[in-house]
N, C-alpha and C. Protein backbone atom coordinates (compact mmCIF):
# COMPACT_ATOMS: atom_id res chain seq x y z
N UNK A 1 0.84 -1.17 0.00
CA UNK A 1 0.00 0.00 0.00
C UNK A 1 0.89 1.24 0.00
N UNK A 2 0.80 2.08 -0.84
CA UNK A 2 1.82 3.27 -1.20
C UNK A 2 1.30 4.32 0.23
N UNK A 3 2.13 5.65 0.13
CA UNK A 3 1.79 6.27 1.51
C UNK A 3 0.53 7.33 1.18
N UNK A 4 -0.29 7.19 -0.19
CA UNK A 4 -0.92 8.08 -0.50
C UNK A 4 -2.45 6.94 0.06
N UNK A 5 -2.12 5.79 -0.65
CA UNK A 5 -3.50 5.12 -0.32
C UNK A 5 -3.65 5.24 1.34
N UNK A 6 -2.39 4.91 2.26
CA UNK A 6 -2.49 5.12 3.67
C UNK A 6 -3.39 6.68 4.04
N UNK A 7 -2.96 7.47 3.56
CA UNK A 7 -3.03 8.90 3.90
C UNK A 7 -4.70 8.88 3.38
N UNK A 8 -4.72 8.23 2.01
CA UNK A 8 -6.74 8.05 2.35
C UNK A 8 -7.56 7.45 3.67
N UNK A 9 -6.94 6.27 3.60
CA UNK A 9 -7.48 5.21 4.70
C UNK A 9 -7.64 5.48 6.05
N UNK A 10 -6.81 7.01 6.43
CA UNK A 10 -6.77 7.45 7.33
C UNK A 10 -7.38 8.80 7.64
N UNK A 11 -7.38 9.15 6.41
CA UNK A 11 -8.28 10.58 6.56
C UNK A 11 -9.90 10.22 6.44
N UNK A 12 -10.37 8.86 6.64
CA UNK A 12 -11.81 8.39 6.59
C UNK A 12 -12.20 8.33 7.74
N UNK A 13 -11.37 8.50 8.94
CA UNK A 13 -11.80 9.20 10.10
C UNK A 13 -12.67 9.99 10.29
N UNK A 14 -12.30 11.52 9.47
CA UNK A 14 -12.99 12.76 9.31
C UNK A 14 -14.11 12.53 8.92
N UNK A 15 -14.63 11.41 7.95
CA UNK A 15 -15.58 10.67 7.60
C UNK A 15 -16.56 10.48 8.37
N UNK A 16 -15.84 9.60 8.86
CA UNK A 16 -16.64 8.85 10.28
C UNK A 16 -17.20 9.02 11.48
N UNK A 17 -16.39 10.31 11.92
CA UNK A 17 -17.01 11.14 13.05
C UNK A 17 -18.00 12.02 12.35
N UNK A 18 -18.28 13.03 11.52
CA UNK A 18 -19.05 13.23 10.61
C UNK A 18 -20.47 12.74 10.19
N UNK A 19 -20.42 11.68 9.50
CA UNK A 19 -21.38 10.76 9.74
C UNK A 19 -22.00 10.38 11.43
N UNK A 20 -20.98 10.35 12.07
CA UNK A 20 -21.62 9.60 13.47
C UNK A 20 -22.48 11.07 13.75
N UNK A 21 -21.56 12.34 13.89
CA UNK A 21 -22.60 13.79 13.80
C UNK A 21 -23.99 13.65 13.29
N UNK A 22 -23.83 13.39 11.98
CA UNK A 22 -25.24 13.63 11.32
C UNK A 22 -26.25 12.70 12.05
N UNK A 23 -25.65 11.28 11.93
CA UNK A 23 -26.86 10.60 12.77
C UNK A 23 -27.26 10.62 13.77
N UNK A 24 -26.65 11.29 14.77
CA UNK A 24 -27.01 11.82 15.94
C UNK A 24 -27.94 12.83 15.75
N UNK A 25 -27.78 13.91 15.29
CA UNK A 25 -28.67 14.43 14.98
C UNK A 25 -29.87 14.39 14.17
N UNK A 26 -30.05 13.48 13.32
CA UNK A 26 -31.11 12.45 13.22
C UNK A 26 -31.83 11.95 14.12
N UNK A 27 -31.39 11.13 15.16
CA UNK A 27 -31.81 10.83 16.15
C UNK A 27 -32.68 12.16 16.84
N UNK A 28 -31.94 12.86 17.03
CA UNK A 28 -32.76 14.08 17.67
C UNK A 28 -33.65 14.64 17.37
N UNK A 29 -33.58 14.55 15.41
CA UNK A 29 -34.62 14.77 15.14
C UNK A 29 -36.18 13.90 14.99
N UNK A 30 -36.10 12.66 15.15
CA UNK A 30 -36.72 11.58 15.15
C UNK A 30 -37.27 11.45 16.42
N UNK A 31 -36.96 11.87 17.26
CA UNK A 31 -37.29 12.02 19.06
C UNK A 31 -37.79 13.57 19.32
N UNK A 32 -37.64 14.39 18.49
CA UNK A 32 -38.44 15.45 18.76
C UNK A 32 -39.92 14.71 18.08
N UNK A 33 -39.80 14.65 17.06
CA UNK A 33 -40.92 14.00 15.91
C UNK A 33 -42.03 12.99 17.30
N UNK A 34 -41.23 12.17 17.59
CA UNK A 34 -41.65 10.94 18.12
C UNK A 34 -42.84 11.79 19.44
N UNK A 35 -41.85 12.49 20.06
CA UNK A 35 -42.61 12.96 21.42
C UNK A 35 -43.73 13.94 20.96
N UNK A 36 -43.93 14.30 19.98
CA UNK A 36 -45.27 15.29 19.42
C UNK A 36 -46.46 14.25 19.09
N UNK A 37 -46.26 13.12 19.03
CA UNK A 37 -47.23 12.24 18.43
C UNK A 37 -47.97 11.76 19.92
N UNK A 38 -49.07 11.13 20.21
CA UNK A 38 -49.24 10.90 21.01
C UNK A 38 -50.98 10.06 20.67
N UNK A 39 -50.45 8.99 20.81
CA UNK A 39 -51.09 7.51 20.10
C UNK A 39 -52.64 8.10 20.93
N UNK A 40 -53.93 7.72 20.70
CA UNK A 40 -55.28 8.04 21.23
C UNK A 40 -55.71 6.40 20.87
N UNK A 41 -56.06 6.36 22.46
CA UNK A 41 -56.73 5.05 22.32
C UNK A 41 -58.42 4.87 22.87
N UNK A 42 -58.24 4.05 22.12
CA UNK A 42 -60.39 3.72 21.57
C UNK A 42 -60.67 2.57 21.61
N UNK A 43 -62.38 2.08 21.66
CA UNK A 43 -62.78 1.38 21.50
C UNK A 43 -63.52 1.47 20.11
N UNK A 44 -63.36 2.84 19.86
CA UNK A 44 -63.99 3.03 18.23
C UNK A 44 -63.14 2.28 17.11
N UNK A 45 -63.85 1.81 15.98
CA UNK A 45 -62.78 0.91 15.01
C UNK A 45 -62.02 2.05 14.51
N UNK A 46 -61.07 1.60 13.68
CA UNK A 46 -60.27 2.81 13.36
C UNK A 46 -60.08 2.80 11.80
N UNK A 47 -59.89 4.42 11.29
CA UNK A 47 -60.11 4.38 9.83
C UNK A 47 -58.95 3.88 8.95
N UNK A 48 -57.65 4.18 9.62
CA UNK A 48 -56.81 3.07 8.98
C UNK A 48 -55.92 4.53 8.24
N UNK A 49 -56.48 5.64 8.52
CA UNK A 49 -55.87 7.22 8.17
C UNK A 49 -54.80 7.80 8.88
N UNK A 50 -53.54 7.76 9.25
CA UNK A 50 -52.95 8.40 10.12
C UNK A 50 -52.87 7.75 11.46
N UNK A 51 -52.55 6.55 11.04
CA UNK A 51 -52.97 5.86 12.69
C UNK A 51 -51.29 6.22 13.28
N UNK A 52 -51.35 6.93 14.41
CA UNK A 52 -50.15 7.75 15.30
C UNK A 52 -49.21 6.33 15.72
N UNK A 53 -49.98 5.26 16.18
CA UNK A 53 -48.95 4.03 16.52
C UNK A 53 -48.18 3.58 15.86
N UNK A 54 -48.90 3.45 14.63
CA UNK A 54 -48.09 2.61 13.85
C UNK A 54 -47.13 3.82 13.12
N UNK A 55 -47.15 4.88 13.51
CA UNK A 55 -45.77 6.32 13.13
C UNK A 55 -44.95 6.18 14.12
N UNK A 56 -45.88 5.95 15.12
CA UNK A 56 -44.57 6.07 16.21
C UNK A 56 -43.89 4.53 16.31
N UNK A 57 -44.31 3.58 16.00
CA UNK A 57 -43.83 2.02 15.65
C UNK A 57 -41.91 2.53 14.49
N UNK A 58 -43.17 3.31 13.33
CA UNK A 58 -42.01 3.38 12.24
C UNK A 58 -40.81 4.30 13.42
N UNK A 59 -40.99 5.51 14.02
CA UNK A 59 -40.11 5.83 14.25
C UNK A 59 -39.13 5.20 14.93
N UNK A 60 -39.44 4.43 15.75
CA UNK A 60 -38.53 3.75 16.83
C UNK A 60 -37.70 3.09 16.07
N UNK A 61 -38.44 2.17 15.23
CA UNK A 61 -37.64 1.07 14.08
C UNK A 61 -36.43 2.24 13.46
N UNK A 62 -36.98 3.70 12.86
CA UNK A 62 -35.74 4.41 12.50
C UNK A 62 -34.92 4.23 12.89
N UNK A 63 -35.13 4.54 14.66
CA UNK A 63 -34.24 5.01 16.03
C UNK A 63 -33.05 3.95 15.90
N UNK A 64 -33.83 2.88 15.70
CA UNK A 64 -32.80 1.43 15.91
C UNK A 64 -31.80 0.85 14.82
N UNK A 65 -32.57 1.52 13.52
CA UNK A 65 -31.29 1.58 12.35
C UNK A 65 -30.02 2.94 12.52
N UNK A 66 -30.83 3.55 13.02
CA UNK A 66 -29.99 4.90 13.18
C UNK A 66 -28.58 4.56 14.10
N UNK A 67 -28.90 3.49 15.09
CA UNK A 67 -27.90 3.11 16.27
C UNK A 67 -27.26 2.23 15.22
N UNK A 68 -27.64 1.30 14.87
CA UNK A 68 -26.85 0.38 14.29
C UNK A 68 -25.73 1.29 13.33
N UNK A 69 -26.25 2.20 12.76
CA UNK A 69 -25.50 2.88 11.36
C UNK A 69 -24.29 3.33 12.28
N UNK A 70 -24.31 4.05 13.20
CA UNK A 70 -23.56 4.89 14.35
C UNK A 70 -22.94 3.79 14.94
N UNK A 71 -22.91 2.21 15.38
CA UNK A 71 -22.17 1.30 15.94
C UNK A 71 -21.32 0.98 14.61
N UNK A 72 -22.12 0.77 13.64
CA UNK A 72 -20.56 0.46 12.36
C UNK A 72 -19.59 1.82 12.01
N UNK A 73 -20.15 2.88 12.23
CA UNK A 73 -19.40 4.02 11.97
C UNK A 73 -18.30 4.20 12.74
N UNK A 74 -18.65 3.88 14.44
CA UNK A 74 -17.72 4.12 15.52
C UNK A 74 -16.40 2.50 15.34
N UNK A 75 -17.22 1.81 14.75
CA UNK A 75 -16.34 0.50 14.56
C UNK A 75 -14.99 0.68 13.90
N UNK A 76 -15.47 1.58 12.27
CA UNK A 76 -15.01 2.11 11.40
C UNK A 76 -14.03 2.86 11.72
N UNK A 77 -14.22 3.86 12.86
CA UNK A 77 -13.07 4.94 13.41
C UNK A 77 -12.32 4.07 14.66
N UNK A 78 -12.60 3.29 14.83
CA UNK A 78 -11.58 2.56 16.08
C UNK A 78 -10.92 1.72 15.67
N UNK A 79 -11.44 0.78 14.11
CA UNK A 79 -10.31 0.56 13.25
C UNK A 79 -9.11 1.04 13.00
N UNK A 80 -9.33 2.52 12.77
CA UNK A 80 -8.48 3.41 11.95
C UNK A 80 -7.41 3.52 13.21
N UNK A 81 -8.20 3.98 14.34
CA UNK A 81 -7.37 4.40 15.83
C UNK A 81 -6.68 3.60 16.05
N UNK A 82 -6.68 2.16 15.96
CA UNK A 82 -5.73 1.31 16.24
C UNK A 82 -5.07 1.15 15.29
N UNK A 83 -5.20 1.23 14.18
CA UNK A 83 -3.96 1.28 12.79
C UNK A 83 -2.76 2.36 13.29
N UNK A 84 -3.38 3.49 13.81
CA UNK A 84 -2.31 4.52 14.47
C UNK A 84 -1.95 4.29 15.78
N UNK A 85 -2.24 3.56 16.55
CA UNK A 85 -1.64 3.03 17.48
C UNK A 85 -0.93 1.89 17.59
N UNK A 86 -0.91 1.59 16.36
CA UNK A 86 0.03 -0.05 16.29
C UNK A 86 1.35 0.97 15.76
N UNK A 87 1.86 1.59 15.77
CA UNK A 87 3.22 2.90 15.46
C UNK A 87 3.53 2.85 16.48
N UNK A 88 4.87 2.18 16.56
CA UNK A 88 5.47 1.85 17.89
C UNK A 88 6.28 3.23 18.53
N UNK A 89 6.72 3.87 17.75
CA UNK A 89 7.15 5.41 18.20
C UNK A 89 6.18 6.12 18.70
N UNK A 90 6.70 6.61 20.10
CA UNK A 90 5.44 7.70 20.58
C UNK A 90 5.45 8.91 19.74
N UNK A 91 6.34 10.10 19.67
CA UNK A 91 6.46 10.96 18.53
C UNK A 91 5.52 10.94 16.57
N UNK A 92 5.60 9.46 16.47
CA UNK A 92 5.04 9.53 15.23
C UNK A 92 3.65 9.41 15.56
N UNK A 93 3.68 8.28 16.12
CA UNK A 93 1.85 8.08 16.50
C UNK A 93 1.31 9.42 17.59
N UNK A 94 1.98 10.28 17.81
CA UNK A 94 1.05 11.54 18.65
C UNK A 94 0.81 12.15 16.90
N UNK A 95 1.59 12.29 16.22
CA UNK A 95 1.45 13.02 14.99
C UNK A 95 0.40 12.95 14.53
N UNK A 96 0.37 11.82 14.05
CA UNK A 96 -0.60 10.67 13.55
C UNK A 96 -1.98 10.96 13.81
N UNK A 97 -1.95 11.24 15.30
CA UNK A 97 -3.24 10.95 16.00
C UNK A 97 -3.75 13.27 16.11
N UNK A 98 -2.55 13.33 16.35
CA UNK A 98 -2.77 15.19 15.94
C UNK A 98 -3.69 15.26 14.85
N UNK A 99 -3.20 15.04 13.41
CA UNK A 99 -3.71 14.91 12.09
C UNK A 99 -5.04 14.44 11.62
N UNK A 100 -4.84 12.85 12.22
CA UNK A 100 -6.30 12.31 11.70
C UNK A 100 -6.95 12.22 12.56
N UNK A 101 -6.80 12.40 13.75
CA UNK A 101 -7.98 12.47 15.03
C UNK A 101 -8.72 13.45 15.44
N UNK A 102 -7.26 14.31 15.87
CA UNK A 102 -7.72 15.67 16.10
C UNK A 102 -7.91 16.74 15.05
N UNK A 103 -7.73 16.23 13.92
CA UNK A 103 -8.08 17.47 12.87
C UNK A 103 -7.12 18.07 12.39
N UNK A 104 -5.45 18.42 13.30
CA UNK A 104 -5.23 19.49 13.06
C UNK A 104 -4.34 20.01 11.54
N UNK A 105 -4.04 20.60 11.56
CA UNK A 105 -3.53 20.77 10.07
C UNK A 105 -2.10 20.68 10.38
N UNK A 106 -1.19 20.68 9.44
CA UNK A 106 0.56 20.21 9.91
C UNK A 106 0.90 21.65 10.44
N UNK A 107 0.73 22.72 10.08
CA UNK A 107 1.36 24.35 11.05
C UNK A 107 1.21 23.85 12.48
N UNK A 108 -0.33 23.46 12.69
CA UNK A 108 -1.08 23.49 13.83
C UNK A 108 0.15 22.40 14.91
N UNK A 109 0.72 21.15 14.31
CA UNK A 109 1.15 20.19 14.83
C UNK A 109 2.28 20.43 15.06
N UNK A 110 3.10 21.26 13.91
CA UNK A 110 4.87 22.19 13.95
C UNK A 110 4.63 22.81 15.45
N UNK A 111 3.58 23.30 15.45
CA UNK A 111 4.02 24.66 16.60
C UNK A 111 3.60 23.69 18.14
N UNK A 112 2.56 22.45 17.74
CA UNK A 112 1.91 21.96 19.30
C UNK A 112 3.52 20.87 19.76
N UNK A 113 4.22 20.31 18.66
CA UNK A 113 5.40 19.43 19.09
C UNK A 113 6.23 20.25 18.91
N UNK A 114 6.66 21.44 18.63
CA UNK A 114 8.11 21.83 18.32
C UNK A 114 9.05 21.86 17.62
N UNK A 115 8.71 21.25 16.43
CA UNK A 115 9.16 21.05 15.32
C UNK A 115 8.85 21.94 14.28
N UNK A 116 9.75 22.00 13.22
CA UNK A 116 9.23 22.97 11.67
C UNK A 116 8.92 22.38 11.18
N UNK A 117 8.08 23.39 10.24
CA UNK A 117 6.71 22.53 9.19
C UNK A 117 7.55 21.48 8.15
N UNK A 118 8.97 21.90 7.82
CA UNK A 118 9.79 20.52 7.33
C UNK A 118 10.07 19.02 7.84
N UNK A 119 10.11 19.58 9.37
CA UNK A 119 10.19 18.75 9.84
C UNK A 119 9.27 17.45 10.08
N UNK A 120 7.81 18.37 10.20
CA UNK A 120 6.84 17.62 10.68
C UNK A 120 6.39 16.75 9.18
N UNK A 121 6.80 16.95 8.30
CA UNK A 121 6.53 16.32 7.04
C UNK A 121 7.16 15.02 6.82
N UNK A 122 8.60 15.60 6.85
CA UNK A 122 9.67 14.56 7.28
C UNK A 122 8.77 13.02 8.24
N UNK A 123 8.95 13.47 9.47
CA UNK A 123 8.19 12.74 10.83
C UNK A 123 6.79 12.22 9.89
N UNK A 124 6.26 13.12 9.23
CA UNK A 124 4.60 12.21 8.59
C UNK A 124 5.36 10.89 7.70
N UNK A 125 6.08 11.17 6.98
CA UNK A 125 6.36 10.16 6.02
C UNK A 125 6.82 9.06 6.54
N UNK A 126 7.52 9.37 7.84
CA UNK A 126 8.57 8.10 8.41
C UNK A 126 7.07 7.31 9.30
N UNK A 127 6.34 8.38 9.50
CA UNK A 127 4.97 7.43 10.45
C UNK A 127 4.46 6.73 9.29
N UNK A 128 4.45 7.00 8.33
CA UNK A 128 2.72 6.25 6.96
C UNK A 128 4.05 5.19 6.71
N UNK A 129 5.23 5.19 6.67
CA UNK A 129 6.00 4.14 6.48
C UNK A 129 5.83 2.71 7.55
N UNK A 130 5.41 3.22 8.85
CA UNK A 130 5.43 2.16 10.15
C UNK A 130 3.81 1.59 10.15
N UNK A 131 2.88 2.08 8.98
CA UNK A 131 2.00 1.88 9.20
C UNK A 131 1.45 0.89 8.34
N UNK A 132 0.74 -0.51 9.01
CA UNK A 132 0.54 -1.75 8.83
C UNK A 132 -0.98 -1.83 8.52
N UNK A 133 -1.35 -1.82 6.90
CA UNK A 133 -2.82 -1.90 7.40
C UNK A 133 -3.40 -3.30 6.59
């Protein structure tokens, strides 16, 4: 695997937390939805128009794909986390984990370790080299 395909495989992080965002907020929106409904129960037959249970049935069922989507997503990023933690150097794997975890951009990582932005390039290449995927 060349260090460019690595440098994808690893920026699918940003991905992943992302996604886990949106569906969370899905969720929220599906639970505002959910708590406005409020099922009316009868002995009258029913017209089979808008029946609130069986909405609030569908929503829950959402609720429960929504978790599942968010358990493979988080799976997806703890994959990745341990690909950067199998980097037996502490120095490369903080890099590593600066970059694709925390976001930050390489200036951001020069100035948080102490190093120049040459440097820290240098240090990226020698990490995507230790990295086993």
């Amino acid at each position: 695997m060349t260090n460019k395909e690595k440098i994808e495989y690893l920026k699918r992080n940003t991905v992943c937390l992302k996604e886990v965002d949106r569906l969370e907020d899905e969720k929220v929106r599906l639970s505002s939805i959910r708590d406005k409904i409020t099922p009316t129960y009868s002995d009258m037959p029913k017209s089979g128009i808008g029946d609130k249970t069986d909405t609030a049935a569908a929503i829950i069922d959402l609720d429960l794909e929504i978790d599942y989507q968010i358990k493979k997503w988080m799976q997806y990023g703890n994959e990745i986390r341990q690909v950067i933690e199998s980097v037996p150097d502490y120095n490369l794997r903080l890099l590593l984990n600066y970059r694709y975890i925390t976001g930050m951009k390489f200036e951001q990582i020069a100035v948080t370790m102490g190093y120049s932005w040459r440097q820290i390039h240098r240090l990226h290449g020698k990490a995507l080299e230790q990295i086993r995927i």
